[in-house]
Protein backbone atom coordinates (compact mmCIF):
# COMPACT_ATOMS: atom_id res chain seq x y z
CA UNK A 1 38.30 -58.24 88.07
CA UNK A 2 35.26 -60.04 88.52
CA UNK A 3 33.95 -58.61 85.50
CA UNK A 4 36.71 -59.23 82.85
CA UNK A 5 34.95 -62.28 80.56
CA UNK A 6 36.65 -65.70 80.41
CA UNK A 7 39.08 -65.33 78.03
CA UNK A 8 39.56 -61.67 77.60
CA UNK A 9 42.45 -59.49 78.61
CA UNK A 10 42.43 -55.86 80.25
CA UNK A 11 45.56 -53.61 81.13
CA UNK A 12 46.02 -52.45 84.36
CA UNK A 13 45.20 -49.04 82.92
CA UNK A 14 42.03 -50.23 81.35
CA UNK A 15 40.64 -51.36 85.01
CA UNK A 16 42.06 -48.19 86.56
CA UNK A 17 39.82 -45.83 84.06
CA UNK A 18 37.27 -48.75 84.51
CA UNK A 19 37.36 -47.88 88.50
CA UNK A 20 37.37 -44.50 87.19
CA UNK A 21 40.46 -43.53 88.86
CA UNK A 22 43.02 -43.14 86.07
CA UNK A 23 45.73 -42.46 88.51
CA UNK A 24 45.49 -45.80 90.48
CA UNK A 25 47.04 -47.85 87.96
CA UNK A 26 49.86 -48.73 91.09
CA UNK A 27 47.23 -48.99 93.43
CA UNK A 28 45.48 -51.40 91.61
CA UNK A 29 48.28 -53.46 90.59
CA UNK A 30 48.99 -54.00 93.87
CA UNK A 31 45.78 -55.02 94.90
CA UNK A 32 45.28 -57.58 92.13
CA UNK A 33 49.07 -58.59 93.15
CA UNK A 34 47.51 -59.19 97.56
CA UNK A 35 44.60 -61.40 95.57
CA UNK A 36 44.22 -64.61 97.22
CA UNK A 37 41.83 -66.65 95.63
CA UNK A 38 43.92 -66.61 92.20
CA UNK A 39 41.22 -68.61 90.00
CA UNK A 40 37.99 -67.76 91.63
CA UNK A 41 39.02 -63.87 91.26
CA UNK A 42 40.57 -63.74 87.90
CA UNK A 43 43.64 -61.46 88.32
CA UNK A 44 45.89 -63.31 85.73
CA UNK A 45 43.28 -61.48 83.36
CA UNK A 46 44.66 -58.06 83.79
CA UNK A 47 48.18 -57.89 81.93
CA UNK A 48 50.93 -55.06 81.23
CA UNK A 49 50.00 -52.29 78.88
CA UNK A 50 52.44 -53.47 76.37
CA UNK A 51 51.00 -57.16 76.44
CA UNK A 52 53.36 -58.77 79.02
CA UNK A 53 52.48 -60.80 81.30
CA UNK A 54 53.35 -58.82 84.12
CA UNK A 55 53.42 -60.05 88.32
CA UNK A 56 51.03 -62.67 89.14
CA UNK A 57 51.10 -64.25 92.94
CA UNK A 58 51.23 -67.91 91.43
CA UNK A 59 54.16 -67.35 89.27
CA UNK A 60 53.86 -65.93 85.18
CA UNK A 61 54.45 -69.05 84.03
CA UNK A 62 50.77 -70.24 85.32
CA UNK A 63 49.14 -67.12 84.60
CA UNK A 64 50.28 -67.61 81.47
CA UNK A 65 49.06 -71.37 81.03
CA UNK A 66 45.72 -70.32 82.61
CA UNK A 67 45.54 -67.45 79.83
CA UNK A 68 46.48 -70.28 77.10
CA UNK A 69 43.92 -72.71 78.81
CA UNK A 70 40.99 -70.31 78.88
CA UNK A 71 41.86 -69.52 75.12
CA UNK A 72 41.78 -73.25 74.33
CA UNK A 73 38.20 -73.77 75.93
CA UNK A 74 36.79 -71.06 74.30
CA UNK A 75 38.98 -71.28 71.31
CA UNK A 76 39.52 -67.58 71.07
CA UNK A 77 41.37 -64.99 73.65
CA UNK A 78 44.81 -63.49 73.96
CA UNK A 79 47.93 -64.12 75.83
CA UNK A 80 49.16 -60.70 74.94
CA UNK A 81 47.37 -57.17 74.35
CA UNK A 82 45.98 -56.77 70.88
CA UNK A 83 46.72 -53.10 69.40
């Protein structure tokens, strides 16, 4: 998660083929999902394959305000998955 840019958006089954384990996509999710330090390790980056904002330990609404915020400061980015 570290490495997912300010900004940016991945899927759950983006980092799982990332990790190179294609079939940890649960596994993952519920690692990001036992994350902590919300901010400082950016889980609300990773989002549902369809583009929802899917579980996030602070509540969707802020994961989705600190998706909106990080688009505002960089004046580009996504709340939702672009196909």
């Amino acid at each position: 998660m570290l490495n997912i840019d300010y900004g940016k958006t991945i899927t759950y089954s983006q980092q799982s083929n990332l990790m190179k384990n294609p079939l940890a996509i649960r596994a993952i999710a519920a690692a990001n999902g036992k994350n902590n330090l919300w901010v400082v390790v950016p889980c609300h980056r990773v989002i549902g394959s369809n583009g929802s904002l899917t579980g996030y330990a602070g509540g969707i609404w802020r994961k989705k305000w600190l998706l909106d915020h990080e688009a505002r400061v960089i004046g580009v980015g996504q709340t939702k998955l672009e196909l």
